[in-house]
N, C-alpha and C. Protein backbone atom coordinates (compact mmCIF):
# COMPACT_ATOMS: atom_id res chain seq x y z
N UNK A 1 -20.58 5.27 -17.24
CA UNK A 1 -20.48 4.52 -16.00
C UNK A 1 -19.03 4.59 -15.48
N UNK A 2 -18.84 4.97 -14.42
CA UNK A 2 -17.36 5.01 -13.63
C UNK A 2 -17.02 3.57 -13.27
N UNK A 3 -15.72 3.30 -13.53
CA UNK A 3 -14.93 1.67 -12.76
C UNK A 3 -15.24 1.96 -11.49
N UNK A 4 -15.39 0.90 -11.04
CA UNK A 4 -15.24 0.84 -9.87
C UNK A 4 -13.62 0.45 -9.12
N UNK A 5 -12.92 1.30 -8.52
CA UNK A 5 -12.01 0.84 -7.92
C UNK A 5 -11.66 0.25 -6.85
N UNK A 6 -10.04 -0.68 -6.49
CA UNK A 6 -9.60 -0.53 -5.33
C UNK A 6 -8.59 -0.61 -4.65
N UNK A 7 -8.61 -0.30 -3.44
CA UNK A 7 -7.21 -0.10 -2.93
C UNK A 7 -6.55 -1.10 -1.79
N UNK A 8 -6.01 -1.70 -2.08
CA UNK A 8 -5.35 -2.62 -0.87
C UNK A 8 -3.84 -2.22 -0.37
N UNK A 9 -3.69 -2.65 0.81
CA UNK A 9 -2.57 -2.79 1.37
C UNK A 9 -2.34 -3.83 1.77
N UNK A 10 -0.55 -4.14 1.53
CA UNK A 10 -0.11 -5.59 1.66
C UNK A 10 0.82 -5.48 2.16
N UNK A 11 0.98 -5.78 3.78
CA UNK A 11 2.52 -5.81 4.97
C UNK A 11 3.23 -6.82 4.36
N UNK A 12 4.48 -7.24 4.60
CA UNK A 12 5.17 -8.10 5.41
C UNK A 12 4.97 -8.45 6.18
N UNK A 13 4.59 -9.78 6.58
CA UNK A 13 4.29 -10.31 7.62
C UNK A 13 4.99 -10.55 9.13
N UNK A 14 5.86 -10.45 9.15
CA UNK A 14 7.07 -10.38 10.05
C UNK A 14 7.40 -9.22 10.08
N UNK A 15 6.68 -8.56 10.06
CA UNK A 15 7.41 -6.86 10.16
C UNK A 15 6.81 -6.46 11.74
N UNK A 16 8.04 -5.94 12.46
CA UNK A 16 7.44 -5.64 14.10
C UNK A 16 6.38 -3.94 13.43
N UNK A 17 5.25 -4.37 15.24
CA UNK A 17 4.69 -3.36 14.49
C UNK A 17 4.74 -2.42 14.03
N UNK A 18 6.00 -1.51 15.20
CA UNK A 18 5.98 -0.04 14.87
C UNK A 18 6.69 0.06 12.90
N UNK A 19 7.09 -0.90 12.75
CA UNK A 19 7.64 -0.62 10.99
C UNK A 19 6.17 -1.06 10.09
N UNK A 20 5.65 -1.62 10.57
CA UNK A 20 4.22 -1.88 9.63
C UNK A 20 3.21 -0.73 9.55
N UNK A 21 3.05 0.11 10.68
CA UNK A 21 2.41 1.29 11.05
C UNK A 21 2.95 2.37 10.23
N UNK A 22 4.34 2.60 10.46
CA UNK A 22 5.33 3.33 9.42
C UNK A 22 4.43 3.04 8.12
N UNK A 23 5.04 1.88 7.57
CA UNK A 23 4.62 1.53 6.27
C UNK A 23 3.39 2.15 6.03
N UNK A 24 2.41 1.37 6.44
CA UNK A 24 1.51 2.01 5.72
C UNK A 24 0.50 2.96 6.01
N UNK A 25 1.53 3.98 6.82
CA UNK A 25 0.82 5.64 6.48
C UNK A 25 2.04 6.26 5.67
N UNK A 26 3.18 5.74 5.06
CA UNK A 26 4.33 5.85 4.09
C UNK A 26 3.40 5.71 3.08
N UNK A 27 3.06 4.55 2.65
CA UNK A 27 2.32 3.68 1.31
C UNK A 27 1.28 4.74 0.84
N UNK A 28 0.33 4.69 2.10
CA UNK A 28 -1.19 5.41 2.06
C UNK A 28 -0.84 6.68 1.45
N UNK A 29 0.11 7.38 2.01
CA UNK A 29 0.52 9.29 1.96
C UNK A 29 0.95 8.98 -0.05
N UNK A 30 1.89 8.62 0.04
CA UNK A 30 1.98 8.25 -1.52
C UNK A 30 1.31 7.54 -2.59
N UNK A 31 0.38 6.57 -2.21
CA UNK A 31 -0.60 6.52 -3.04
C UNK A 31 -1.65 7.65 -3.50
N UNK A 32 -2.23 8.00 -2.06
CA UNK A 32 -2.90 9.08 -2.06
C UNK A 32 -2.25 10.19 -2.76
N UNK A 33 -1.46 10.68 -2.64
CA UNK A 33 -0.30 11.84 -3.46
C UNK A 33 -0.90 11.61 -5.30
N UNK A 34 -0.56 10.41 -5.62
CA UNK A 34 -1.14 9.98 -7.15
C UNK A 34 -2.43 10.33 -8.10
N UNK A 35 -3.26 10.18 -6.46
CA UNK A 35 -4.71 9.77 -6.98
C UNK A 35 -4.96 10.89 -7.55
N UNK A 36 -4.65 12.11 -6.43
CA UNK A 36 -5.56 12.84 -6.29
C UNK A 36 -7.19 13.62 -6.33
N UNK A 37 -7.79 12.49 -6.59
CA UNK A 37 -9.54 12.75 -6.22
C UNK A 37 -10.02 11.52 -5.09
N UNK A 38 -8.92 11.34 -4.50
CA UNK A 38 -9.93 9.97 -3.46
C UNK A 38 -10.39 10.31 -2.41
N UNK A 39 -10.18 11.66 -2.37
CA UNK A 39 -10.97 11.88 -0.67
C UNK A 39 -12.78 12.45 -1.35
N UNK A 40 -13.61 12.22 -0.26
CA UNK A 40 -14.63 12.63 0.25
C UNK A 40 -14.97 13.98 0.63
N UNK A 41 -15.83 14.65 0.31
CA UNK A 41 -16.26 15.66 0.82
C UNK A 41 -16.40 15.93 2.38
N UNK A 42 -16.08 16.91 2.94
CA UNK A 42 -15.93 17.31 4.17
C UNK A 42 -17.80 16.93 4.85
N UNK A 43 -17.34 16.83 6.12
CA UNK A 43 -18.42 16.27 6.76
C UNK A 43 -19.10 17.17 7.89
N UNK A 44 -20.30 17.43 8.37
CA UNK A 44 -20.52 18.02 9.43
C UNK A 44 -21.38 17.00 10.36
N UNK A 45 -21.40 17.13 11.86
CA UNK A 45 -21.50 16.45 12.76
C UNK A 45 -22.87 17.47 12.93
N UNK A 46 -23.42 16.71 14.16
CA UNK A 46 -25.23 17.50 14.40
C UNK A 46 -24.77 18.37 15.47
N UNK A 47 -23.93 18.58 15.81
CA UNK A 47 -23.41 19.44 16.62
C UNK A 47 -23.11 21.04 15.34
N UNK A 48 -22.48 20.91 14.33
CA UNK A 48 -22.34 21.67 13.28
C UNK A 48 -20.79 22.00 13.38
N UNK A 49 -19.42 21.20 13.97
CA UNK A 49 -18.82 21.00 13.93
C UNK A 49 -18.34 19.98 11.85
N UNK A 50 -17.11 20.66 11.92
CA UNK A 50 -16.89 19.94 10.67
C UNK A 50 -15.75 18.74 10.53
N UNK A 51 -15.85 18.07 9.89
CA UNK A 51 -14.86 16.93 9.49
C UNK A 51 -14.37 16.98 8.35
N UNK A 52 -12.68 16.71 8.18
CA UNK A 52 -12.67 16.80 7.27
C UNK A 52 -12.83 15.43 6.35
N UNK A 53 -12.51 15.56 4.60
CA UNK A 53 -12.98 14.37 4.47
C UNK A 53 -12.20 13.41 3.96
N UNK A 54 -12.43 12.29 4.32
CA UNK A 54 -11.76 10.68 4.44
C UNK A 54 -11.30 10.21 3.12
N UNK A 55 -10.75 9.57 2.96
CA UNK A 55 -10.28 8.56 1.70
C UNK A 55 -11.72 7.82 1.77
N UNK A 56 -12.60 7.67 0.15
CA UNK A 56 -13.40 7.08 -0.02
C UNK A 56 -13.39 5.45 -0.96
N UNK A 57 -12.40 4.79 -0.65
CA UNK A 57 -11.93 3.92 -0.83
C UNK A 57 -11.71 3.13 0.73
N UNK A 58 -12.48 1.31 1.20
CA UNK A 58 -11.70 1.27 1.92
C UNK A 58 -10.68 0.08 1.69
N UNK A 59 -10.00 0.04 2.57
CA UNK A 59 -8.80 -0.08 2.27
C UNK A 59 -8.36 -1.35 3.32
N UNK A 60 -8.60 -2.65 2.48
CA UNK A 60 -8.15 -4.05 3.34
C UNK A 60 -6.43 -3.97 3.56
N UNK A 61 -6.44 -4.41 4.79
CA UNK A 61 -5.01 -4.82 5.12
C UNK A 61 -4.61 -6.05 5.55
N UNK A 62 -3.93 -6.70 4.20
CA UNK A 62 -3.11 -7.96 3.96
C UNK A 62 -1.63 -8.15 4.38
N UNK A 63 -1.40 -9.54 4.61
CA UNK A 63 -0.34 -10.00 5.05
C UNK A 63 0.64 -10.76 4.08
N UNK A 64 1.65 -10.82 3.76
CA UNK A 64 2.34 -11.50 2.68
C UNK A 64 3.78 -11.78 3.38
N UNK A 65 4.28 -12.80 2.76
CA UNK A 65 5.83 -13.28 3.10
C UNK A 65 6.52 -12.33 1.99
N UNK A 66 7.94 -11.80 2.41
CA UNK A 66 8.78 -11.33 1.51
C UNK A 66 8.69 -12.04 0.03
N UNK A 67 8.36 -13.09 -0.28
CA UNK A 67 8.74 -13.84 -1.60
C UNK A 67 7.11 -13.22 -2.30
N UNK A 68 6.29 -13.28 -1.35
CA UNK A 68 4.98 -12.97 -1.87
C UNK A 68 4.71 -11.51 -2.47
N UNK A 69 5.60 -10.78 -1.75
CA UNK A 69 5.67 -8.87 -2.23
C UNK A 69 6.54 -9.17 -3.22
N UNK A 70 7.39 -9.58 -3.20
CA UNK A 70 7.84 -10.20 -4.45
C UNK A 70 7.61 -10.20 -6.04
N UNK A 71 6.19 -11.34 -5.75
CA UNK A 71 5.67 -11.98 -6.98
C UNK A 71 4.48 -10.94 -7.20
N UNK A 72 3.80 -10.01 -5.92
CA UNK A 72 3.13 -9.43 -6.49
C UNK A 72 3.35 -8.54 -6.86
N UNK A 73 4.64 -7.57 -6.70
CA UNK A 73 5.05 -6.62 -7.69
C UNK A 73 5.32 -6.88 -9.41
N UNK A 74 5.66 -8.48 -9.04
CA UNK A 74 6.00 -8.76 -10.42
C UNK A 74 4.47 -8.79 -11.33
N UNK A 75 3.47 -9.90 -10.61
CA UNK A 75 2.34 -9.30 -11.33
C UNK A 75 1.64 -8.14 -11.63
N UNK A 76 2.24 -7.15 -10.81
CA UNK A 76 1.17 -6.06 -11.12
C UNK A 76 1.86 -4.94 -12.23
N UNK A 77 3.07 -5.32 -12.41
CA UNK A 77 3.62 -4.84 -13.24
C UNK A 77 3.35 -5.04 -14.67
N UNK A 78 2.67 -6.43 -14.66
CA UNK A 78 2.48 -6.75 -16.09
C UNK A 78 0.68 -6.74 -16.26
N UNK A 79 0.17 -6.16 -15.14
CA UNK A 79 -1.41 -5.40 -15.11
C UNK A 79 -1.55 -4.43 -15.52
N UNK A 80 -2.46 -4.20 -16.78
CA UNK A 80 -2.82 -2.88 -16.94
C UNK A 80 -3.53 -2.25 -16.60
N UNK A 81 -3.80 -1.16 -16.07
CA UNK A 81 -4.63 0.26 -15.50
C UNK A 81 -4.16 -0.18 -13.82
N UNK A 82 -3.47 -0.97 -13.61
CA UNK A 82 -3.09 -1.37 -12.11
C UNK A 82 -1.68 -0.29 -11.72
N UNK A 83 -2.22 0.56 -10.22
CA UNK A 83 -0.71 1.31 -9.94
C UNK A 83 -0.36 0.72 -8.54
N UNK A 84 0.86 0.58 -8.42
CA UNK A 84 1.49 0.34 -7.32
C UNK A 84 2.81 1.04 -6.57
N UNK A 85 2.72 1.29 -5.18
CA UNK A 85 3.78 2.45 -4.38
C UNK A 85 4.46 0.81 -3.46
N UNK A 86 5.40 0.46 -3.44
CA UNK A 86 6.38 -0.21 -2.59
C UNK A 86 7.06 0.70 -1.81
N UNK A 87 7.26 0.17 -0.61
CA UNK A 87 7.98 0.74 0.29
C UNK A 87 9.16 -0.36 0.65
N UNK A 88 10.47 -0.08 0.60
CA UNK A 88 11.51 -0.96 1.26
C UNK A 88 12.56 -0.71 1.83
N UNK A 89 13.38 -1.44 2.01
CA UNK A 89 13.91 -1.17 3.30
C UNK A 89 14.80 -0.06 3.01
N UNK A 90 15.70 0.28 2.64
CA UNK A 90 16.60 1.01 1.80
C UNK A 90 16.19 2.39 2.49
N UNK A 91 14.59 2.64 1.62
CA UNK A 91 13.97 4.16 2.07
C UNK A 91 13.56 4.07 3.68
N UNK A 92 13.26 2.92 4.27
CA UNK A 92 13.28 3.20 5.80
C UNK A 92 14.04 3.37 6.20
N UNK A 93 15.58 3.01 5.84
CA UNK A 93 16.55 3.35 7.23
C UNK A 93 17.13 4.99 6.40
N UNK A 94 16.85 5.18 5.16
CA UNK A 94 17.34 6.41 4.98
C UNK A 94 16.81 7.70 6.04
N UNK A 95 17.59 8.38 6.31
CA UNK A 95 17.14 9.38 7.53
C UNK A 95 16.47 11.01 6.46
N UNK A 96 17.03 11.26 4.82
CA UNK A 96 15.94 11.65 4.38
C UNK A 96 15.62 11.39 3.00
N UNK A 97 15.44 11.89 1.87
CA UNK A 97 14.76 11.60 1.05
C UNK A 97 16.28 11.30 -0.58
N UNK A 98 17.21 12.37 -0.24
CA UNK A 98 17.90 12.38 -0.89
C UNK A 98 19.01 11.46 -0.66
N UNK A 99 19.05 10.92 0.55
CA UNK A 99 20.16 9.53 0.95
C UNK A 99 19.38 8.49 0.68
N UNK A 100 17.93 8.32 0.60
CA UNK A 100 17.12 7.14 -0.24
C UNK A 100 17.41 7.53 -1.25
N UNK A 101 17.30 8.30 -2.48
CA UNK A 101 16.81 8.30 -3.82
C UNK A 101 18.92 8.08 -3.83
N UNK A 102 20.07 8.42 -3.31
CA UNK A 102 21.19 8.03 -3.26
C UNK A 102 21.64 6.44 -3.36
N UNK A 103 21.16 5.88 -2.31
CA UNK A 103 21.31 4.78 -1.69
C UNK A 103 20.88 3.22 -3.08
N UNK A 104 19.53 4.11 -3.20
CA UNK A 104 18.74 3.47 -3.90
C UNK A 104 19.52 2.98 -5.52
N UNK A 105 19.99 4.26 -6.19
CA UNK A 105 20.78 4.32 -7.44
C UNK A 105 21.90 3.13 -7.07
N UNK A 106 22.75 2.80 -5.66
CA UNK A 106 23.23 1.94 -5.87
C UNK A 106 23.15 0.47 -5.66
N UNK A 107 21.95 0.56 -5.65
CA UNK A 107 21.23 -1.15 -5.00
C UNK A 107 20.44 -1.77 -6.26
N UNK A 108 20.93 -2.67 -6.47
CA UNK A 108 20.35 -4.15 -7.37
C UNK A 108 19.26 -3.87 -7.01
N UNK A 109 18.11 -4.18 -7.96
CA UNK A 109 16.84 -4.16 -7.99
C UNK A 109 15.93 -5.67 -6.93
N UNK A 110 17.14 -6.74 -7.75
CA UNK A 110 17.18 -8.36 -6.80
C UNK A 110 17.36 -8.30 -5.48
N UNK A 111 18.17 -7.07 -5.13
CA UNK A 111 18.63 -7.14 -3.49
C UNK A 111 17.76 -6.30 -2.63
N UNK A 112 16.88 -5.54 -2.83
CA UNK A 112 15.77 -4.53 -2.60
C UNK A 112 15.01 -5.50 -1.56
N UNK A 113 14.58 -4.85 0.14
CA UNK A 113 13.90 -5.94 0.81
C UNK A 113 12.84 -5.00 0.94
N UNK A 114 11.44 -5.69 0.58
CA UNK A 114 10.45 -5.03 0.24
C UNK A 114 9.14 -5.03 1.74
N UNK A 115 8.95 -4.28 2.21
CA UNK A 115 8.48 -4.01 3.79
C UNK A 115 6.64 -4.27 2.99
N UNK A 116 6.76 -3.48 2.00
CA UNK A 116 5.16 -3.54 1.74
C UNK A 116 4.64 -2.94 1.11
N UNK A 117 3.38 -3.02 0.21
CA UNK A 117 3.12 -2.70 -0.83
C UNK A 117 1.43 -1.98 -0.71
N UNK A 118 0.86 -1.11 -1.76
CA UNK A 118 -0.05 -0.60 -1.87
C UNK A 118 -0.86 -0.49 -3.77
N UNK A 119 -1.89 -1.57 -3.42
CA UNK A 119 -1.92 -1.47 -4.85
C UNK A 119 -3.55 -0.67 -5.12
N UNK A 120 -3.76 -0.04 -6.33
CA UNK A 120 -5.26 0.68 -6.47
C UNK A 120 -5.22 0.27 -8.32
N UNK A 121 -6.75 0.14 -8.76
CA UNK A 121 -6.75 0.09 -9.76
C UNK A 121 -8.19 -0.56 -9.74
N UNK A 122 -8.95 -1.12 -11.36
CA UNK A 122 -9.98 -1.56 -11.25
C UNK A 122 -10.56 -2.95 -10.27
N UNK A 123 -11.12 -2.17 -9.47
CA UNK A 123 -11.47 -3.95 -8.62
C UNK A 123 -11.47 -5.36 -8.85
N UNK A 124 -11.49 -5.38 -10.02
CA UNK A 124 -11.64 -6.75 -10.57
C UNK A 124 -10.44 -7.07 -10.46
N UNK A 125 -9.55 -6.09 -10.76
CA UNK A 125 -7.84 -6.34 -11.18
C UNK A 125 -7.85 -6.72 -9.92
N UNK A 126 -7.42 -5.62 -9.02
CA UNK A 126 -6.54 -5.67 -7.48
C UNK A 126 -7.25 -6.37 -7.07
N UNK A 127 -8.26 -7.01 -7.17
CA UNK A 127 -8.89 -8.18 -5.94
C UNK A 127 -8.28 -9.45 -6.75
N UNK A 128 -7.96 -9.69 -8.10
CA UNK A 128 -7.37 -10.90 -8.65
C UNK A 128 -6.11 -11.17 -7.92
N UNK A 129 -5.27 -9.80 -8.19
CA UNK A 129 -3.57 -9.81 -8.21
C UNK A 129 -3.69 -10.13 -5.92
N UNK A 130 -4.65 -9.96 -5.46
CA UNK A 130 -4.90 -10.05 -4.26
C UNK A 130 -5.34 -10.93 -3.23
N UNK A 131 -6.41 -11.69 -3.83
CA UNK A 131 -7.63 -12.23 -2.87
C UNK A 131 -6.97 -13.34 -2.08
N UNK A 132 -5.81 -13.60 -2.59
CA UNK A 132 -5.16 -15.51 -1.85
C UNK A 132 -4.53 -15.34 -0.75
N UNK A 133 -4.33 -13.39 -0.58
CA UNK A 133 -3.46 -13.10 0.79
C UNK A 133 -4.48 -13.06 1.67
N UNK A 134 -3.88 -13.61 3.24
CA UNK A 134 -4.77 -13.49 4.00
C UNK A 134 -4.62 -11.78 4.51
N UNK A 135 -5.96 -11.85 5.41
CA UNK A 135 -6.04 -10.32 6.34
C UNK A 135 -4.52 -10.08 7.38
N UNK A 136 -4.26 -8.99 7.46
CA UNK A 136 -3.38 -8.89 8.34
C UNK A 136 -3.90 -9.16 9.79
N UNK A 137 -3.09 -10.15 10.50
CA UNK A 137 -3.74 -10.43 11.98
C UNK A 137 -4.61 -11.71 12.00
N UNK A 138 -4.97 -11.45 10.81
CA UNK A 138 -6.34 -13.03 10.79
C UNK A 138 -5.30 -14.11 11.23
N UNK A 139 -6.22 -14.66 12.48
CA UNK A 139 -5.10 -16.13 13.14
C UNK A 139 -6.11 -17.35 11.68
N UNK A 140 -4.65 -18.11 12.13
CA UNK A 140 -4.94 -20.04 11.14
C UNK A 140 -5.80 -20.66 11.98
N UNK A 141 -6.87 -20.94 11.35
CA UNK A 141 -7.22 -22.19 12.56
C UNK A 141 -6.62 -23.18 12.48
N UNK A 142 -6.77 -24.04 13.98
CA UNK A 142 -5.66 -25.19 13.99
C UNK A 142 -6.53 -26.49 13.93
């Protein structure tokens, strides 16, 4: 019998949009990079046109306060079969990959501002380390 997995994404909540959009096709591209078996078989339309195929995982998008990306890196760190890709600020304003992985060597781990997170693993897990965040966008009722 196969686990069943899953995959969430978790913004910053205060993040304007165009950096949340960033994020998480940043998050998505590098998670995905890991998996490597999460896509779907290619698709054809009744026309006989083809598609290609999708991430077969879907993929809720949550909202969290900085303190909350936080605590959930800290939990998922101490989860087993649980993986997680953070994105923060450091690697956004770097312009490429080697002035992040630079930048990064000299920054406190404590001082790291964390834009947002992507976690995959057995469902049971990531919906635990997960379920108390709300949806991204979901309004409070008053």
């Amino acid at each position: 019998m196969t686990k069943q997995t899953k995959v969430t994404l978790v913004l910053r909540d205060d993040l304007p949009v165009s950096h949340a959009v960033n994020a998480s096709a940043v998050l998505a591209l590098s998670l995905g990079g890991r998996l490597g078996s999460s896509l779907g078989h290619d698709g054809e339309d009744a026309s006989g046109g083809v598609h290609a195929g999708l991430n077969t995982h879907p993929i809720p998008v949550l909202s969290a306060s900085e303190a909350e990306l936080r605590t959930l890196l800290e939990r998922v760190g101490a989860a087993d079969e649980v993986q997680l890709v953070a994105l923060n600020e450091t690697a956004r304003q770097a312009r490429d990959y080697d002035t992040y992985l630079a930048e990064l060597k000299t920054t406190p781990a404590n001082t790291l501002e964390y834009l947002g997170v992507i976690v995959h693993g057995p469902r049971n897990k990531v919906s635990k380390l997960t379920r108390h965040l709300p949806l991204m966008g979901a309004s409070v009722a008053s």
